[in-house]
Each structure stands twice: as C-alpha cells, then as structure tokens.
C-alpha atoms as a PDB file:
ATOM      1  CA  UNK A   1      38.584 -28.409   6.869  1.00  0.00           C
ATOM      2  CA  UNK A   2      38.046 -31.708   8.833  1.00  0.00           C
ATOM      3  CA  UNK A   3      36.064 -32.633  11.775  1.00  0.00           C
ATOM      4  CA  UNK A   4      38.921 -32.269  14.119  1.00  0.00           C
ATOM      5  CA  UNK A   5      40.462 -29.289  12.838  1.00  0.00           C
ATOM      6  CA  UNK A   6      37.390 -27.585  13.541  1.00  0.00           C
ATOM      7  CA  UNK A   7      36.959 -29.180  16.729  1.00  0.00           C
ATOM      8  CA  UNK A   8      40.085 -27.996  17.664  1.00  0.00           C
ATOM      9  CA  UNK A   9      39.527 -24.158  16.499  1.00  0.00           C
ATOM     10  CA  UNK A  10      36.213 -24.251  18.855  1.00  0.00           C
ATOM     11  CA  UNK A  11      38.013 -25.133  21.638  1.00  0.00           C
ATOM     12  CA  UNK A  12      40.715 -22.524  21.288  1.00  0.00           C
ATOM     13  CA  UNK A  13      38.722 -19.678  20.552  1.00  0.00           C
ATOM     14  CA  UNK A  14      36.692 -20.623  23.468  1.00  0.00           C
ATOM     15  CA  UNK A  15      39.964 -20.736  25.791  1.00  0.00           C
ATOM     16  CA  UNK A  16      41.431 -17.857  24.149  1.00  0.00           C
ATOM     17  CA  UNK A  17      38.382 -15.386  24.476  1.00  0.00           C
ATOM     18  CA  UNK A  18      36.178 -16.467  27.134  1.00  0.00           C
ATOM     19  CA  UNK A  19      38.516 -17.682  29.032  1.00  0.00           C
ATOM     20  CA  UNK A  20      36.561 -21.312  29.742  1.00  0.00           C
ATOM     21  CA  UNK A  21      36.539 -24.823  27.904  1.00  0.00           C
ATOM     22  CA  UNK A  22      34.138 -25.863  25.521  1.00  0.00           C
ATOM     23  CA  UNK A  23      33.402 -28.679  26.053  1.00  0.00           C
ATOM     24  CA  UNK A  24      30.975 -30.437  23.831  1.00  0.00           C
ATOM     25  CA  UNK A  25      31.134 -31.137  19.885  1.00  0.00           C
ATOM     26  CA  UNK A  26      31.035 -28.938  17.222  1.00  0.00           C
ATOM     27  CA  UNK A  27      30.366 -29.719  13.775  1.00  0.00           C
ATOM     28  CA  UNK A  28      29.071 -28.545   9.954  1.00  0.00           C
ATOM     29  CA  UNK A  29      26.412 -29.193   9.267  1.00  0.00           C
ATOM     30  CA  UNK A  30      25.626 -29.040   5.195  1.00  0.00           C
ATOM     31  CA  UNK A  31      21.666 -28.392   5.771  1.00  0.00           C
ATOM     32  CA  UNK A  32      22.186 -25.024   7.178  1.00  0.00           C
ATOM     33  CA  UNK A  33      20.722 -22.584   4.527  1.00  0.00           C
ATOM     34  CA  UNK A  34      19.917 -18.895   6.057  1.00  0.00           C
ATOM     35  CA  UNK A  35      22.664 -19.077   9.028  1.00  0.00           C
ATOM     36  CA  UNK A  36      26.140 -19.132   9.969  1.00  0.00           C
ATOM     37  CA  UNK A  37      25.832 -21.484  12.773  1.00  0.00           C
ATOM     38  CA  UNK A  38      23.353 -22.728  15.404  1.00  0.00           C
ATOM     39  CA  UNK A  39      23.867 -23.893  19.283  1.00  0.00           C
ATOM     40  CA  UNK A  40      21.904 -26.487  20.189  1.00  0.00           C
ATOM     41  CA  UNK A  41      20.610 -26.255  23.948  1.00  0.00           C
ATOM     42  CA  UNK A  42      19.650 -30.022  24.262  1.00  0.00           C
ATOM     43  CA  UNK A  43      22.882 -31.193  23.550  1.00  0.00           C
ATOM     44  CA  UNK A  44      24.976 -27.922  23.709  1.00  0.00           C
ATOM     45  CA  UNK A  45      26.366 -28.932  20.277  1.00  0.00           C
ATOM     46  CA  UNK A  46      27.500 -26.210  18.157  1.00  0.00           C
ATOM     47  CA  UNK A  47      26.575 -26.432  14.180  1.00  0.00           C
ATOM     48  CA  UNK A  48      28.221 -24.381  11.586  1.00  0.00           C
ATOM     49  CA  UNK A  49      27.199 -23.307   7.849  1.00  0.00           C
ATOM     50  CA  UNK A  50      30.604 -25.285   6.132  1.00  0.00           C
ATOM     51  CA  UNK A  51      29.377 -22.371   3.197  1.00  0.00           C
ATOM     52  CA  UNK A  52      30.359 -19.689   5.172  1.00  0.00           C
ATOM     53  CA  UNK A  53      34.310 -21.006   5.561  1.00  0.00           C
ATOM     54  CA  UNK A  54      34.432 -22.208   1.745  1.00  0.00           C
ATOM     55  CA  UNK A  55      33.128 -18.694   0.510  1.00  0.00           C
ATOM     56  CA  UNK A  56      34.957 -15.724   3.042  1.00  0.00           C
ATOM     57  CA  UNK A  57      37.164 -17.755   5.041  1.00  0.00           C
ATOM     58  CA  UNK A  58      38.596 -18.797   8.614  1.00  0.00           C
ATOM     59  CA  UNK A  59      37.843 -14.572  10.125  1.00  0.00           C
ATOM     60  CA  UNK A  60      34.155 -15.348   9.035  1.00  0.00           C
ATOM     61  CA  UNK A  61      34.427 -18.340  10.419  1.00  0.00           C
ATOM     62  CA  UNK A  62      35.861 -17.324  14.016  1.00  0.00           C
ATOM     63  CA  UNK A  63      33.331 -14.597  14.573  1.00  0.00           C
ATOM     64  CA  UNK A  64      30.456 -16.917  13.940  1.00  0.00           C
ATOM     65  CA  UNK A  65      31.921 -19.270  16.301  1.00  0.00           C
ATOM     66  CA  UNK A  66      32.404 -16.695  19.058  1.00  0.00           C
ATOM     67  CA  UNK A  67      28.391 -15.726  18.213  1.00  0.00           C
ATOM     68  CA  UNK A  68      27.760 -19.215  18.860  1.00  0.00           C
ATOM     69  CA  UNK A  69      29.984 -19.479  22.093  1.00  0.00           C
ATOM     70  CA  UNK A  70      28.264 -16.619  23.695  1.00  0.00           C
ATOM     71  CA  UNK A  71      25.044 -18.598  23.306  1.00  0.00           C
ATOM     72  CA  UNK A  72      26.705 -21.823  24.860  1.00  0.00           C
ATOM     73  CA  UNK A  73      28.485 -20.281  27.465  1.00  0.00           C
ATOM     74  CA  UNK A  74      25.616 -17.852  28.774  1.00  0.00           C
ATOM     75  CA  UNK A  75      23.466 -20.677  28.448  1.00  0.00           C
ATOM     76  CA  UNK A  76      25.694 -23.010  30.870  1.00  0.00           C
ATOM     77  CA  UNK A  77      25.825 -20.196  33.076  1.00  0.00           C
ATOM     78  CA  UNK A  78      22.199 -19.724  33.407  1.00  0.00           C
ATOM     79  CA  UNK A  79      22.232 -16.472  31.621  1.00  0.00           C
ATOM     80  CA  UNK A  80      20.164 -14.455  29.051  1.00  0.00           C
ATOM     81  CA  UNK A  81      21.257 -16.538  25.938  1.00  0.00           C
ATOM     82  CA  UNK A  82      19.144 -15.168  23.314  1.00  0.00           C
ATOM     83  CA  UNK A  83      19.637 -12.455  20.756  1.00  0.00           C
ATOM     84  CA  UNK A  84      17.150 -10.064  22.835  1.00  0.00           C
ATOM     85  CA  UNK A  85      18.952 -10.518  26.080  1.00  0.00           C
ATOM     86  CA  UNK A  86      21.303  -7.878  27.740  1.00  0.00           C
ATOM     87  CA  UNK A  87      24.057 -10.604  28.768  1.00  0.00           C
ATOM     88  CA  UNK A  88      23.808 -11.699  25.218  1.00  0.00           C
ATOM     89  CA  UNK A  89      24.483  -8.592  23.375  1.00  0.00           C
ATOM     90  CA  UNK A  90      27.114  -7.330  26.207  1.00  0.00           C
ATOM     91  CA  UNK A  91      29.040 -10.135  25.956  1.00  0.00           C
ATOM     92  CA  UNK A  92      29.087 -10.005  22.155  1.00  0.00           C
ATOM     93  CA  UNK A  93      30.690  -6.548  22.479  1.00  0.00           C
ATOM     94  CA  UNK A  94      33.079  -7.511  24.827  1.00  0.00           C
ATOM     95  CA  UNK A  95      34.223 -10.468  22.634  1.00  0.00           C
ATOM     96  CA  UNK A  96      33.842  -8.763  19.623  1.00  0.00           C
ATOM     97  CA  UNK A  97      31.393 -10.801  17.771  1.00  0.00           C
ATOM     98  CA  UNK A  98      29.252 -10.314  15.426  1.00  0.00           C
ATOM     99  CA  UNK A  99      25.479 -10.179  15.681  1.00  0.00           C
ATOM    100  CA  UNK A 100      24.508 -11.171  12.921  1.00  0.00           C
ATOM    101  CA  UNK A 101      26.493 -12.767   9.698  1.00  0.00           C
ATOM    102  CA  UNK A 102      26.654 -11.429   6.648  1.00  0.00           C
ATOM    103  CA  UNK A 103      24.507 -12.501   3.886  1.00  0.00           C
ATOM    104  CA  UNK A 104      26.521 -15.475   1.460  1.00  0.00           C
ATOM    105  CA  UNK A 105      26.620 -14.629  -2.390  1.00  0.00           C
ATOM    106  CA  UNK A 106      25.567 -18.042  -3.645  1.00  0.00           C
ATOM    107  CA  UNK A 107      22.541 -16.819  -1.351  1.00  0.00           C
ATOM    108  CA  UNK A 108      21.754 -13.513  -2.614  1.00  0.00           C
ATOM    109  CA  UNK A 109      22.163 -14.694  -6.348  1.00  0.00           C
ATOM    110  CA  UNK A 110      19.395 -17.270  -5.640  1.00  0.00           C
ATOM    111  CA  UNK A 111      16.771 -14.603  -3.750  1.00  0.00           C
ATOM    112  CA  UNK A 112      15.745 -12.659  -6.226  1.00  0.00           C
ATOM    113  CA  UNK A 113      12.096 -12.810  -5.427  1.00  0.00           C
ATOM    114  CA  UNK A 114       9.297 -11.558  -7.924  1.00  0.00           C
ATOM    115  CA  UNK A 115       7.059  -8.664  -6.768  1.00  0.00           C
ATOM    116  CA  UNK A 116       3.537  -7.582  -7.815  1.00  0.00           C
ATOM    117  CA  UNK A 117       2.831  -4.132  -7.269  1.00  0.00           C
ATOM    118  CA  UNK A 118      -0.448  -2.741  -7.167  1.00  0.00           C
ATOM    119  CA  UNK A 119      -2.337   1.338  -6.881  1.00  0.00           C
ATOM    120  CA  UNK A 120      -5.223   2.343  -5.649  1.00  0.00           C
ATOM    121  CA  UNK A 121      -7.220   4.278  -8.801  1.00  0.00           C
ATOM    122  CA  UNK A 122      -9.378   6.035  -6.064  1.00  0.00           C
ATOM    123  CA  UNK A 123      -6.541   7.287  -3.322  1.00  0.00           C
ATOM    124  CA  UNK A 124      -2.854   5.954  -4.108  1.00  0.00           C
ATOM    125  CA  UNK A 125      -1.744   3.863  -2.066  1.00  0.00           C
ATOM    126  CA  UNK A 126       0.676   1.255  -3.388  1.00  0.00           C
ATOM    127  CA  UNK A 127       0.691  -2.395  -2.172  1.00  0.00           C
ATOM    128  CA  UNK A 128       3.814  -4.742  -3.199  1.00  0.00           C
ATOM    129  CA  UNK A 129       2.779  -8.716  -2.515  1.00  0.00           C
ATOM    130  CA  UNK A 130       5.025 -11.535  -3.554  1.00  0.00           C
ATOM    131  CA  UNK A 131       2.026 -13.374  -5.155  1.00  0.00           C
ATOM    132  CA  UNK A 132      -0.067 -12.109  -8.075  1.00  0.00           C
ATOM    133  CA  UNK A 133      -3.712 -10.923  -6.579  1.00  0.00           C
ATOM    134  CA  UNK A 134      -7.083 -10.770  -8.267  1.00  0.00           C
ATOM    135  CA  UNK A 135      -7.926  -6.693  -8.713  1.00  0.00           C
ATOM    136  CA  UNK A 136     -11.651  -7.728  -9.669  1.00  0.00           C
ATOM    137  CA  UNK A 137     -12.189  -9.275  -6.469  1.00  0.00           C
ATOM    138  CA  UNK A 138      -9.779  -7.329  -3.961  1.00  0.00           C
ATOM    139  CA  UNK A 139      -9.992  -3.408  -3.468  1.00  0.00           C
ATOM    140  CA  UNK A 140      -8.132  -1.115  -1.707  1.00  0.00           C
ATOM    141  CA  UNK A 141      -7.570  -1.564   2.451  1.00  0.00           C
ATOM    142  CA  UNK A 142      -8.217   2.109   3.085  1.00  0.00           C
ATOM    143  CA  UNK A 143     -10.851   3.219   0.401  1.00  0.00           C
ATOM    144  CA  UNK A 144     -12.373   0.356  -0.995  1.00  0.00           C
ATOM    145  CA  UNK A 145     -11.089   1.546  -4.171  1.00  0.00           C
ATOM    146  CA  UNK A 146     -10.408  -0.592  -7.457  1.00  0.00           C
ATOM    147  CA  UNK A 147      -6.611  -1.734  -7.668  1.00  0.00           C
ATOM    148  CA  UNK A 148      -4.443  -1.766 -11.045  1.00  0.00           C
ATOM    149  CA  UNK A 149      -1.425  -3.926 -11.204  1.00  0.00           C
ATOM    150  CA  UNK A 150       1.357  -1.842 -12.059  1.00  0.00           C
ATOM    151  CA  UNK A 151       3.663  -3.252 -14.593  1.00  0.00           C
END
C-alpha cells in the first residue's frame, strides 16, 4: 500500500466514523516492533506497524486506525486521550475499536523467552526468573531457605 493510499483511508475512516477531518499525516513506519500504531501529540501524526496490514489485512488495519483516531481526536478536543481515561475507552466502544491489537505471528515465533525455575528445599515456594541465578549465594524471600534450580 502507498503513502497516499493510506493517507487517503485515514481520512475516510475519520469522516466516516467520527464524523470530523483528520487532518494531519499519517504514515508506516517500519521501526514499530510491539504496536499497531502510535499518535504522536507533538505533531498529531499518526504512525502505523506496515506488519500488521502485510500479515491480517486492511480490517486489522482499520481498527488500529480508529484506536489511533480516538487518541487524535480526544486529544484535539482537550479530552482524556490515554488508554486509562473514561473518554478514551467510551469512545472506543462507540466506534468500535479495538483496545488493544492482537499479537503478530512473526512476533510470537520470535518470543519464546527462556525461564529458570527455582524451589525452596525448606518451604516450596517456586520462583521463575528469566536469567539464571546463583542458589549458593541467593536463598529463599520468605524462609531464607536454600534454592534448587529445577530442570
């Protein structure tokens, strides 16, 4: 999708479901990782995850844009314009937009983090850490007990 296609599908979902213009750029941006999109409240740029359209498509696409258009337009309005706010989540609802975006495959393949786990010998309790921890100089939180790596 080019620059001004998307452009173009920013402006009409903002006409279409809020009802006012946007009017500012929007844009992919390549360096998104973790996201779907981002609105920037300097510029009131919009920035979407180009991963997001190449891997589920232009209805993934939309709602992320109408996440990000709540943020812009709440924002120009002198509204609550973050997640935690009431006008935020209210207007998500009544736009139906997601909250949040789902997770990417390409992603999830790539996150498959290592764990440690570790028991208490004296009382039980398990720790999980995502680095490797020395059990002859740590001990247990609650007891003070010796911990054994559990393999």
């Amino acid at each position: 999708m080019e620059q001004f296609e998307l452009q173009k599908i920013v402006e009409e979902v903002s006409v279409e479901f809020f009802g006012k213009p946007f009017l500012h750029k929007a844009s992919f941006n390549n360096r998104l990782q973790t996201t779907g999109g981002r609105y920037l409240l300097k510029s009131h740029n919009i920035e979407l995850n180009p991963k997001y359209y190449k891997e589920r498509g232009i209805e993934e696409l939309v709602g992320i844009i109408k996440h990000e258009l709540c943020h812009y337009h709440l924002h120009l309005e002198g509204k609550g314009y973050k997640h935690r706010d009431r006008d935020f989540k209210s207007l998500l609802k009544k736009v139906d937009a997601p909250r949040f975006c789902k997770p990417l495959e390409s992603v999830e393949k790539r996150k498959t983090i290592k764990q440690y786990r570790y028991t208490c010998i004296d009382c039980g309790l398990q720790y999980v850490r995502r680095r490797r921890i020395n059990t002859n100089r740590y001990v247990c939180g609650k007891c003070s007990g010796k911990l054994l790596e559990v393999k």
